[in-house]
N, C-alpha and C. Protein backbone atom coordinates (compact mmCIF):
# COMPACT_ATOMS: atom_id res chain seq x y z
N UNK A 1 0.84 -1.18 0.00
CA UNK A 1 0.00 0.00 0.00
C UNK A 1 0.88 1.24 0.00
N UNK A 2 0.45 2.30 -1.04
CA UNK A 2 1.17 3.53 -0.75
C UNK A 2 0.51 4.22 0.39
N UNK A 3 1.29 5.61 1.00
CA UNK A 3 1.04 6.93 1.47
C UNK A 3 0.45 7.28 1.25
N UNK A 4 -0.10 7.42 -0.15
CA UNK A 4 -0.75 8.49 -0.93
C UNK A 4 -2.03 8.92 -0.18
N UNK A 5 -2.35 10.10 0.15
CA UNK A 5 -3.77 10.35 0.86
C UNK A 5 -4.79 9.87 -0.49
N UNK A 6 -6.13 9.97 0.03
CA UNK A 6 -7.32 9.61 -0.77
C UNK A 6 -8.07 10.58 -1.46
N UNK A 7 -7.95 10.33 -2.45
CA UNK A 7 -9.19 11.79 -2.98
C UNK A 7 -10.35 12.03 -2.71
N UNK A 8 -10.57 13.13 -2.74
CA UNK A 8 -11.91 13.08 -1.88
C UNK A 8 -13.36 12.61 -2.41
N UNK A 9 -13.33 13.40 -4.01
CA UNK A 9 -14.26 12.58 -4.68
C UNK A 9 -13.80 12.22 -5.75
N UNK A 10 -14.67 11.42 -6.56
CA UNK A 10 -14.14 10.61 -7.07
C UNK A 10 -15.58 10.26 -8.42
N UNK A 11 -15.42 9.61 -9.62
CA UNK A 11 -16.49 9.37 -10.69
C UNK A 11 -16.16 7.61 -11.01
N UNK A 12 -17.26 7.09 -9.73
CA UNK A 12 -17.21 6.13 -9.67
C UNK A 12 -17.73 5.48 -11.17
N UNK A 13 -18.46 5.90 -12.50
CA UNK A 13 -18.46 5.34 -13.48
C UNK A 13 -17.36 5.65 -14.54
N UNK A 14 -17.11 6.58 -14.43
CA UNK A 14 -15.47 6.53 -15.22
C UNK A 14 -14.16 5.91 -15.04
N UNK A 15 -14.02 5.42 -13.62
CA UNK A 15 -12.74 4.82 -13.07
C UNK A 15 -13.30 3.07 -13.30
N UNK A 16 -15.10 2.78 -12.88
CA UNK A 16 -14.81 1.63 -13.21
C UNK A 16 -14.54 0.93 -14.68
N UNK A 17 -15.43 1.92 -15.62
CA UNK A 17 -14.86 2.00 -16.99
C UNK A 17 -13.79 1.78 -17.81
N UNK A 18 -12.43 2.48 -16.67
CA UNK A 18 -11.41 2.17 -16.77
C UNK A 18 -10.16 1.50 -15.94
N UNK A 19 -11.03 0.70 -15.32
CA UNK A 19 -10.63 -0.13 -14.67
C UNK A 19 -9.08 0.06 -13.84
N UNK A 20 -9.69 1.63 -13.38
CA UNK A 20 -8.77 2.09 -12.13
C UNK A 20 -8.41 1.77 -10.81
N UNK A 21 -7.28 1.56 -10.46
CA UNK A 21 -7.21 0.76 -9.09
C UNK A 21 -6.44 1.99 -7.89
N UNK A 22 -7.31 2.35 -6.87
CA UNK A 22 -6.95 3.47 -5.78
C UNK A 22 -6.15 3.08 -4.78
N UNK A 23 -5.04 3.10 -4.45
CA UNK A 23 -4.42 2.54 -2.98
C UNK A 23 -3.99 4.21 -2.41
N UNK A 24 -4.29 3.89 -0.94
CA UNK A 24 -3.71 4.89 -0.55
C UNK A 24 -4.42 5.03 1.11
N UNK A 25 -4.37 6.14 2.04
CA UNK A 25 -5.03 5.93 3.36
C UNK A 25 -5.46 7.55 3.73
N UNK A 26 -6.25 7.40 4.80
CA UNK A 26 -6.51 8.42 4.76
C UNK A 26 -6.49 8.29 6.97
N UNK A 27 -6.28 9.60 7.55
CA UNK A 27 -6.77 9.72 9.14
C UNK A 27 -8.28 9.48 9.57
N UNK A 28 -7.91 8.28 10.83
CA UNK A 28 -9.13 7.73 11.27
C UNK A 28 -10.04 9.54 11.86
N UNK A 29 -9.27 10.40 12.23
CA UNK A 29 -9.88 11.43 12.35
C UNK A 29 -10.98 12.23 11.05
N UNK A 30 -10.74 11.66 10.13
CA UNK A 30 -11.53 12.27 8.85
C UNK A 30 -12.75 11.57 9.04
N UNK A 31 -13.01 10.12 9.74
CA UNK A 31 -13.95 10.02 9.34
C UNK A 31 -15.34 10.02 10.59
N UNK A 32 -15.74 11.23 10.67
CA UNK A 32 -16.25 11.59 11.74
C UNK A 32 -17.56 10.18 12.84
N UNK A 33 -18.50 10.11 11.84
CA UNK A 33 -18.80 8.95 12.26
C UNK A 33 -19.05 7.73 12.78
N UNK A 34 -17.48 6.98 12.50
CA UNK A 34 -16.38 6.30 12.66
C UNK A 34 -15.91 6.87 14.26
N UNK A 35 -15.52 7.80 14.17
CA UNK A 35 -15.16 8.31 15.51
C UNK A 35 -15.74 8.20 16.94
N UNK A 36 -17.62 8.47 16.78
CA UNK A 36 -17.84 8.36 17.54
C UNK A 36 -17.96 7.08 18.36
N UNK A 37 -17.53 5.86 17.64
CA UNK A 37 -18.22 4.62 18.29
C UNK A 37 -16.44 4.69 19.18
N UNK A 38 -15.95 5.46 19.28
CA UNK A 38 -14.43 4.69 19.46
C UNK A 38 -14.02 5.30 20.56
N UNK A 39 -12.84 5.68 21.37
CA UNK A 39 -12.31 6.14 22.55
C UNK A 39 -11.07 6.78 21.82
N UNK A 40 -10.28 7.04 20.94
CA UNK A 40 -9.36 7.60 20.36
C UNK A 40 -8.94 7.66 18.80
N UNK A 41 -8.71 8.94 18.40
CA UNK A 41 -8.94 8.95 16.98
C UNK A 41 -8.02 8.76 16.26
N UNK A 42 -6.83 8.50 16.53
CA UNK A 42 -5.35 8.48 16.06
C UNK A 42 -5.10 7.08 15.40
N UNK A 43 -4.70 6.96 14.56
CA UNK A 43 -4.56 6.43 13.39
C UNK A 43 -4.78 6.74 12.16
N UNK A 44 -4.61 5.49 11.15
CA UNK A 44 -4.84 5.31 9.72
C UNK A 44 -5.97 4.49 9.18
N UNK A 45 -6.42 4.89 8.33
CA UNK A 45 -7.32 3.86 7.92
C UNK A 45 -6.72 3.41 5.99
N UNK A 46 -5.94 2.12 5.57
CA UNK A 46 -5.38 2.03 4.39
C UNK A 46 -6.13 1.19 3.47
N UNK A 47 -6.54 2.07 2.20
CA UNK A 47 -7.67 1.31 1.71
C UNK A 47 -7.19 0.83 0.04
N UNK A 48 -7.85 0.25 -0.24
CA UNK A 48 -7.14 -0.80 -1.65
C UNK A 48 -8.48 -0.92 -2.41
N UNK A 49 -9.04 -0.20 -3.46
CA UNK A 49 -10.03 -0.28 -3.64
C UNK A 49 -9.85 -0.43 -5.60
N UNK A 50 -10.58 -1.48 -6.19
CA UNK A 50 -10.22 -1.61 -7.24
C UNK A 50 -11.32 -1.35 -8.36
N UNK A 51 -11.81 -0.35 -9.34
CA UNK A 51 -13.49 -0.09 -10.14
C UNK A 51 -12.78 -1.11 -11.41
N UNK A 52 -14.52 -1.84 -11.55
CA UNK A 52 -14.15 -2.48 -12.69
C UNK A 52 -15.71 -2.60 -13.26
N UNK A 53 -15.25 -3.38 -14.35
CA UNK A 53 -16.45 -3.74 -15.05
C UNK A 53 -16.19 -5.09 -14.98
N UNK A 54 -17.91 -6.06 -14.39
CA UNK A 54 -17.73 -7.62 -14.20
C UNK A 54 -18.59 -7.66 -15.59
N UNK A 55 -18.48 -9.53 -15.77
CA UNK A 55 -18.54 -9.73 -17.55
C UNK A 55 -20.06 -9.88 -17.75
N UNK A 56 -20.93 -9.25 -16.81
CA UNK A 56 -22.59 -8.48 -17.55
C UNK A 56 -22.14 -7.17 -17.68
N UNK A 57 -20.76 -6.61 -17.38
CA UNK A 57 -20.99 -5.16 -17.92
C UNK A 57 -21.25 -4.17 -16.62
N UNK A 58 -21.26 -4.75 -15.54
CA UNK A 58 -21.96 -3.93 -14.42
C UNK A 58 -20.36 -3.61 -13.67
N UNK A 59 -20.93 -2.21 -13.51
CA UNK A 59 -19.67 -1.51 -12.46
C UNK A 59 -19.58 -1.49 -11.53
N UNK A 60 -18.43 -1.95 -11.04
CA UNK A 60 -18.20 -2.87 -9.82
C UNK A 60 -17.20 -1.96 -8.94
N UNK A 61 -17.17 -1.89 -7.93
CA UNK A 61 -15.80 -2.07 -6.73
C UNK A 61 -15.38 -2.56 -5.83
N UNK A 62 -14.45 -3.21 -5.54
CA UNK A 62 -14.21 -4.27 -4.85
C UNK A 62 -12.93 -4.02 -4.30
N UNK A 63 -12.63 -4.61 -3.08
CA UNK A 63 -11.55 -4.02 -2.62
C UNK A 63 -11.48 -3.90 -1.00
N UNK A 64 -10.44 -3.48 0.02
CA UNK A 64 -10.51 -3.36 1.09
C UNK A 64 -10.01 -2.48 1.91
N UNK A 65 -10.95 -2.39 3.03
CA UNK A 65 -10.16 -1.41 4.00
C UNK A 65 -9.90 -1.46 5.17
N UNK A 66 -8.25 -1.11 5.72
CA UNK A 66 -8.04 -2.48 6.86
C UNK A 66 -7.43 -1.22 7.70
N UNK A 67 -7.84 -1.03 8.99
CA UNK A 67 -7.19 -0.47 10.19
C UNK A 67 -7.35 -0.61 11.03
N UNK A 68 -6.89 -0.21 12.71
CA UNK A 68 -6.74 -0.86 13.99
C UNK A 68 -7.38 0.36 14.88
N UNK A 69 -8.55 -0.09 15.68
CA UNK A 69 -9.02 1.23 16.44
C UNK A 69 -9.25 1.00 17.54
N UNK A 70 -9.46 1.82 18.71
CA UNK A 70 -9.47 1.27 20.78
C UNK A 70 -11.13 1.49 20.57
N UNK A 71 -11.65 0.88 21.17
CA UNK A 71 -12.72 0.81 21.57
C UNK A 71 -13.11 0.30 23.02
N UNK A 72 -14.02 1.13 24.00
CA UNK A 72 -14.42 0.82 25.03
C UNK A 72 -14.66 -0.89 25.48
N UNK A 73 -14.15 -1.85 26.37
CA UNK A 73 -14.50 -2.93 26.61
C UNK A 73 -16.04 -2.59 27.02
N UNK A 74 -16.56 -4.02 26.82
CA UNK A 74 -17.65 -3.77 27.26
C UNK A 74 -17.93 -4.47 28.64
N UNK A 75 -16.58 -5.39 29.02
CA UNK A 75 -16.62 -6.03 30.54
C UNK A 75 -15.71 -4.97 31.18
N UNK A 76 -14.95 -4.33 31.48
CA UNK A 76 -13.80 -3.40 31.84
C UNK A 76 -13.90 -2.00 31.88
N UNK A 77 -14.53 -1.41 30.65
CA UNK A 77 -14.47 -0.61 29.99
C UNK A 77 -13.40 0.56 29.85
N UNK A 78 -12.65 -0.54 30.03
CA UNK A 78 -10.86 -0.07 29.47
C UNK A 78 -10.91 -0.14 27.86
N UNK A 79 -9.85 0.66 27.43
CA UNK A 79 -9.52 1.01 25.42
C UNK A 79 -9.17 -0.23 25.40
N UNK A 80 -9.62 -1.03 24.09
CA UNK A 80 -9.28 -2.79 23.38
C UNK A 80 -9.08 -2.24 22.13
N UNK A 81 -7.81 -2.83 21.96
CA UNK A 81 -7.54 -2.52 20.23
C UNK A 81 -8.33 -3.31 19.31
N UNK A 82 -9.18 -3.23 18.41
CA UNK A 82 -9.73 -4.18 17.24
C UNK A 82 -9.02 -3.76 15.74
N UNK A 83 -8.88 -5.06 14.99
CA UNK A 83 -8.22 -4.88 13.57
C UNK A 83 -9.71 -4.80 13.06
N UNK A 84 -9.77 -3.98 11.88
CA UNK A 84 -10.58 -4.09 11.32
C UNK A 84 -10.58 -4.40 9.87
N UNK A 85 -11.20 -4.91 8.94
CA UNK A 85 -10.88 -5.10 7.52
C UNK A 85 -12.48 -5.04 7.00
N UNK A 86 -12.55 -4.23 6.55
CA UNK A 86 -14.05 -4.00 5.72
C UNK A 86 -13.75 -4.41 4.11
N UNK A 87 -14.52 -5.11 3.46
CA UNK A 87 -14.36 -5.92 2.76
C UNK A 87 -15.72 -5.54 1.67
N UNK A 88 -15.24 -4.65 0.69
CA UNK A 88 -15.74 -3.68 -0.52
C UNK A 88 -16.51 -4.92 -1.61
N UNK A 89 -17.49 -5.19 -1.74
CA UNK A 89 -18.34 -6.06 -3.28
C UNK A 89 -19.50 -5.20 -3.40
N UNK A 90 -19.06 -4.06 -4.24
CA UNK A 90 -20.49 -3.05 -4.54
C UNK A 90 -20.49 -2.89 -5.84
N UNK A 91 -21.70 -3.08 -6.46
CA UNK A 91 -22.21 -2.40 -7.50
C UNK A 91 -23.02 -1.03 -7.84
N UNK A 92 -22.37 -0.17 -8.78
CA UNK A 92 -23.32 0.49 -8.85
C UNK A 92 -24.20 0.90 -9.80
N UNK A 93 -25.35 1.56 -9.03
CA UNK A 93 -26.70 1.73 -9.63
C UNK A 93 -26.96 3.60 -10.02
N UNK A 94 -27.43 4.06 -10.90
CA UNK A 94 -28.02 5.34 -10.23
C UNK A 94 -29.06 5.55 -9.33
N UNK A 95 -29.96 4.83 -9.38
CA UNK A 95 -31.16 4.54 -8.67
C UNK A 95 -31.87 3.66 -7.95
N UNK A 96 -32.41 3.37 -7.37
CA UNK A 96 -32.90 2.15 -6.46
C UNK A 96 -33.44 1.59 -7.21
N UNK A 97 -34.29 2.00 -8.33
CA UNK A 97 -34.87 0.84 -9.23
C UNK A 97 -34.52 -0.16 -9.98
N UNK A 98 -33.09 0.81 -10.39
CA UNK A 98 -32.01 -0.04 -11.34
C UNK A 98 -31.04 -0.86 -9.72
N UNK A 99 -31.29 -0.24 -8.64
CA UNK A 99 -30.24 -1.54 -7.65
C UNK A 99 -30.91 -2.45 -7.54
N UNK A 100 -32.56 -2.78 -8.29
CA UNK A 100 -33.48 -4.05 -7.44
C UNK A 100 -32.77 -5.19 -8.82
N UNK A 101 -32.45 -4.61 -10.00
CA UNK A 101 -31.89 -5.48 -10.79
C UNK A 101 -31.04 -6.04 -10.76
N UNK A 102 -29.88 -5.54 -10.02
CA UNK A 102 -28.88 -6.01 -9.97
C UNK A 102 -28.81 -7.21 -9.38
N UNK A 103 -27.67 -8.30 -9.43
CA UNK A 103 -27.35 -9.65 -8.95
C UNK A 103 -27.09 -9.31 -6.81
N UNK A 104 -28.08 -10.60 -6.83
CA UNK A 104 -28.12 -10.62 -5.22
C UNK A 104 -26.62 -10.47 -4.41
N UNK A 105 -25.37 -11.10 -5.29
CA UNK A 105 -24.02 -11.37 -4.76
C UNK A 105 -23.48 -9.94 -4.56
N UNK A 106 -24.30 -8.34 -4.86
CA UNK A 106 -23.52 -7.28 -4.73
C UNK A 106 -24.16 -6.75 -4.07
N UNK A 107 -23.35 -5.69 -3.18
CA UNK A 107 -24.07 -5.09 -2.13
C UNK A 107 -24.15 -3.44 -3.31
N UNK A 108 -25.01 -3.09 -3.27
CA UNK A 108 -25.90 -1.83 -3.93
C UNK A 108 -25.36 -0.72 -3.23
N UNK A 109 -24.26 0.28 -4.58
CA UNK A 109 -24.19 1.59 -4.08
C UNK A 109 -24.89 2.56 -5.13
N UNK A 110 -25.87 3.44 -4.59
CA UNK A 110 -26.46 4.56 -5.11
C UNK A 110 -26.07 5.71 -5.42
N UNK A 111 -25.59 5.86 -6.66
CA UNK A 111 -24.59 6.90 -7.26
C UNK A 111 -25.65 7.91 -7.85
N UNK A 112 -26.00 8.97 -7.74
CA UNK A 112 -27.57 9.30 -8.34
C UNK A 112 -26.65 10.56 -9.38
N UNK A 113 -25.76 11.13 -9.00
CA UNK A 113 -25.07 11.97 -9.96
C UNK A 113 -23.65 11.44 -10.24
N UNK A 114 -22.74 12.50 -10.63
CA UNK A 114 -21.53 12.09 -11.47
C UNK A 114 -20.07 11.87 -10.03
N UNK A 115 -20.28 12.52 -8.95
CA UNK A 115 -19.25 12.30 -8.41
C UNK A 115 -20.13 11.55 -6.65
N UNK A 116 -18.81 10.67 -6.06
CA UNK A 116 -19.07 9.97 -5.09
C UNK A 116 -18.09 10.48 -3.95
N UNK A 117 -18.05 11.08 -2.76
CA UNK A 117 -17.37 11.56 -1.74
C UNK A 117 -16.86 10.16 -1.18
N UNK A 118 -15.73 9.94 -1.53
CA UNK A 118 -15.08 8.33 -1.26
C UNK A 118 -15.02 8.34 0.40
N UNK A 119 -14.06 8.97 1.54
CA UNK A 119 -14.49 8.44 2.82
C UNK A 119 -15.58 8.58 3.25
N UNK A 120 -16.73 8.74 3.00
CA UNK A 120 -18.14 8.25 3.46
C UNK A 120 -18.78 7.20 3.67
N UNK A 121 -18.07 6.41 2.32
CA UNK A 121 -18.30 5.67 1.70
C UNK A 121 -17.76 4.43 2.79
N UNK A 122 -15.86 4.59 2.67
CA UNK A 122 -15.34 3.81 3.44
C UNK A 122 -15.75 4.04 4.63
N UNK A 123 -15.82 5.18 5.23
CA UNK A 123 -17.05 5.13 6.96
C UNK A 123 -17.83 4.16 6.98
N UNK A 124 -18.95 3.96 6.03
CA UNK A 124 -19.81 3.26 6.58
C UNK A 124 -19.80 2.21 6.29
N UNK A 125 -18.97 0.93 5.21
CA UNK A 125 -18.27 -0.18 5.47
C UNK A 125 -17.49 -0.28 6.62
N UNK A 126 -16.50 0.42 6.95
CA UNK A 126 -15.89 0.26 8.28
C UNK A 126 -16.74 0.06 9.48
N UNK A 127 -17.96 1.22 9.62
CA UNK A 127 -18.72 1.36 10.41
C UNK A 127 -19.65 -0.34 10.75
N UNK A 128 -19.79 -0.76 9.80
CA UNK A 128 -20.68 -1.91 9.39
C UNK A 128 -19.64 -3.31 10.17
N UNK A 129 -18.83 -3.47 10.17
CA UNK A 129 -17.65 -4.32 10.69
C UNK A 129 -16.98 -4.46 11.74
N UNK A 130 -17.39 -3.38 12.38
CA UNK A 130 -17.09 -3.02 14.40
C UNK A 130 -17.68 -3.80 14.64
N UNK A 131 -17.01 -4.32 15.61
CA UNK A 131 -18.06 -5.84 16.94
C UNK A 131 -19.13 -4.98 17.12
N UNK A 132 -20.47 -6.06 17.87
CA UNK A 132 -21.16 -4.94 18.42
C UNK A 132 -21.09 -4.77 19.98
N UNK A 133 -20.21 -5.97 20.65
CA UNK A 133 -19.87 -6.10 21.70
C UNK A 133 -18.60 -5.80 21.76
N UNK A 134 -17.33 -5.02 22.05
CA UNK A 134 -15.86 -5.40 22.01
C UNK A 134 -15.25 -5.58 23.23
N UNK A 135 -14.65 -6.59 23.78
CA UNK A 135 -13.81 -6.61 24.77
C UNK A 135 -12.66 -7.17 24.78
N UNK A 136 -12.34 -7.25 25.99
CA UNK A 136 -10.46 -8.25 25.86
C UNK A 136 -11.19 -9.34 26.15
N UNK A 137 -10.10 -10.15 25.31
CA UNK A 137 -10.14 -11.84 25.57
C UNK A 137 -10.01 -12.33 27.25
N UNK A 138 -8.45 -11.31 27.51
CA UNK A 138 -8.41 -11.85 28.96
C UNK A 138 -8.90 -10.75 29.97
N UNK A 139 -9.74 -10.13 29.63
CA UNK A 139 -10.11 -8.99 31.03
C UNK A 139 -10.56 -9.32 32.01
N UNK A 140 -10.16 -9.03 33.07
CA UNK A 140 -10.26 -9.37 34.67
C UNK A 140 -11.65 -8.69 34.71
N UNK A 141 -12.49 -9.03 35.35
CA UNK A 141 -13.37 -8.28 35.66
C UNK A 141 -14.10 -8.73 37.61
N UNK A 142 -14.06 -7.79 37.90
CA UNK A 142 -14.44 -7.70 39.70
C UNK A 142 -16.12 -8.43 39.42
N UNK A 143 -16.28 -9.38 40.24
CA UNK A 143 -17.83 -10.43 39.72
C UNK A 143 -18.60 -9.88 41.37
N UNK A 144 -17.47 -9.87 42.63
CA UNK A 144 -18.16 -9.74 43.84
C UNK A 144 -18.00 -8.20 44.55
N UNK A 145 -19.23 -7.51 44.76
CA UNK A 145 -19.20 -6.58 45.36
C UNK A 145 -19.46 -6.55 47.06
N UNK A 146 -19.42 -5.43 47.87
CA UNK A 146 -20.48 -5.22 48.70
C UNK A 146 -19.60 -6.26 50.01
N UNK A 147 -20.17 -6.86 50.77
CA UNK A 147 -19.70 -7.68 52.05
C UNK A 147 -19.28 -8.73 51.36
N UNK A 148 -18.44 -9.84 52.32
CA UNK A 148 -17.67 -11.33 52.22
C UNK A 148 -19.02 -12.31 51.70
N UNK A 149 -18.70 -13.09 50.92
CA UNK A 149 -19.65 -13.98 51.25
C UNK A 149 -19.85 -14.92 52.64
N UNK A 150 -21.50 -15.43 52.45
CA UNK A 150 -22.07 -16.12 53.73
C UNK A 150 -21.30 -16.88 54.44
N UNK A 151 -21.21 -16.57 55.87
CA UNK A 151 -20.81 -17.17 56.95
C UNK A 151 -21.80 -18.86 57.25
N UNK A 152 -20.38 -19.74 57.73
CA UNK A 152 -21.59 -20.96 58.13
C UNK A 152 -22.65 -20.52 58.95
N UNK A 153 -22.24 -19.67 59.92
CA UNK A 153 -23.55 -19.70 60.73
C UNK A 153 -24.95 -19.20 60.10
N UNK A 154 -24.81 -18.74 58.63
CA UNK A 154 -25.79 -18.07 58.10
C UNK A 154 -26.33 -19.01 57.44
N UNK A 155 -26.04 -19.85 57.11
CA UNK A 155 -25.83 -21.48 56.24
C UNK A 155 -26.98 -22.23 57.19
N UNK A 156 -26.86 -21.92 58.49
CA UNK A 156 -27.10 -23.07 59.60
C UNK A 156 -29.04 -22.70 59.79
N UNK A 157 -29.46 -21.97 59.32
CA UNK A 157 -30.63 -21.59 59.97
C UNK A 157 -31.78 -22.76 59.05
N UNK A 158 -32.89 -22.43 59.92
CA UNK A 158 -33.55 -23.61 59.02
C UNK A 158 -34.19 -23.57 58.09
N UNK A 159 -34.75 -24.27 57.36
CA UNK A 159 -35.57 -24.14 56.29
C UNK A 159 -37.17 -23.53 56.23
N UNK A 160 -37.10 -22.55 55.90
CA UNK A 160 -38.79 -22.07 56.06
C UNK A 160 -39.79 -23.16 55.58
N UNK A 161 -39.27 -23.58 54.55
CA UNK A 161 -40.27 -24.64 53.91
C UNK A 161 -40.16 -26.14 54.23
N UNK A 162 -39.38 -26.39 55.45
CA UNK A 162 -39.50 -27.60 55.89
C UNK A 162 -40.64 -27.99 56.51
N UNK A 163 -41.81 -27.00 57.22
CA UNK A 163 -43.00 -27.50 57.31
C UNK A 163 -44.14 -28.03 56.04
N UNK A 164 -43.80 -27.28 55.25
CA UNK A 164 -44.24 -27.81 53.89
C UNK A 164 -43.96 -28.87 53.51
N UNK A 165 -42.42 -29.61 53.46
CA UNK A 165 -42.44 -30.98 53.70
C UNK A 165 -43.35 -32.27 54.66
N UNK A 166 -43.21 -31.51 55.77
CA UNK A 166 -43.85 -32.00 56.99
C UNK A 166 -45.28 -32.77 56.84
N UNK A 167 -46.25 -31.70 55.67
CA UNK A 167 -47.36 -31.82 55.53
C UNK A 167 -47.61 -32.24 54.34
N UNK A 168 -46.93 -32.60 53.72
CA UNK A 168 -46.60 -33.39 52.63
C UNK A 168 -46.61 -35.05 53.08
N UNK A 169 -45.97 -35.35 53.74
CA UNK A 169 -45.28 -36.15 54.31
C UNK A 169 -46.70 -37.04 55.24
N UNK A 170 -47.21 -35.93 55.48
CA UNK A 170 -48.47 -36.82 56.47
C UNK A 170 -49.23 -37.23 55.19
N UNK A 171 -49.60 -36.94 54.15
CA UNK A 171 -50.72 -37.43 52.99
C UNK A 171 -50.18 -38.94 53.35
C-alpha cells in the first residue's frame, strides 16, 4: 500500500470503466462517524479499492479497507484494540430501481449523480464491521461486590419450607 492520501471525490463510473485501481489511506480522524463509536482517533485507515467492469458489464468495486481502532471494553471498559478489515463487493446503480436489478451477490451503491465523496463511503463499510460487543479476551473483571460472602452460621438456619415438607409427608 502507498502513502498516498485519498481523494476526496471521485467518478465512480469513469474509473470503473477504466478499470482504475486506488491505494492509498486516509486519518481515522476524517472520518467523523467512525469516531464516535471509538475512545481515540489516532490512526490510519489504508484502503485498496479496485473499479471495474464484471462480464454483464456492471460496475463494480471491490476491494478493502483495513485499520486498527481502541474501543471501550464492554466487561472493563478499558480502550481494546480491534483490527478491522471491511471488505468492498459493490455495485453500482443510479437509482434504487435499477439496484433491485442487480445480482443478489452485490451489495448496492447509489450513485444518483456524477461524483461519489469516497471516505463516506469507506465510513460506513468500516462502520458496518465493528463488533457490536468489544472486549479483551483476557479482562479481569471484579464479579463480587459489597460484604464477604455467607458465613456458616448463616448457612445453619432452618428451612422455612421444611413444614411444607412435613405436611406433605403426612398425605
Amino acid at each position: 500500500m502507498s502513502n498516498a492520501p485519498l481523494p476526496k471525490k471521485i467518478d465512480p463510473r469513469k474509473l470503473a470503466d477504466r478499470g482504475v485501481r486506488i491505494e492509498g489511506d486516509a486519518e481515522l480522524a476524517l472520518l467523523p462517524n467512525l469516531v464516535t463509536m471509538l475512545t481515540d482517533s489516532q490512526g490510519r485507515v489504508a484502503v485498496d479499492l479496485q473499479f471495474d467492469l464484471d462480464e454483464l458489464r456492471i460496475r463494480t468495486i471491490k476491494g478493502t479497507a483495513v485499520t486498527q481502532v481502541k474501543m471501550a471494553c464492554q466487561r472493563c471498559l478499558e480502550p481494546v484494540e480491534i483490527d478491522i478489515e471491511a471488505k468492498f463487493n459493490l455495485a453500482i446503480a443510479p437509482t434504487e430501481e435499477h439496484a433491485k436489478n442487480l445480482p443478489r451477490y452485490y451489495d448496492h451503491l447509489i450513485v444518483a449523480g456524477d461524483e461519489l465523496e469516497l471516505l463516506p463511503m469507506v465510513e460506513e463499510e468500516l462502520i458496518l464491521t465493528l463488533p457490536i460487543v468489544p472486549f479483551h479476551d483476557d479482562c479481569s473483571v471484579q464479579t463480587s461486590f459489597g460484604e464477604a460472602a455467607t458465613t456458616d452460621n448463616e448457612t445453619d438456619k432452618p428451612n422455612p419450607f421444611s413444614v411444607l415438607a412435613s405436611l406433605k409427608a403426612d398425605k
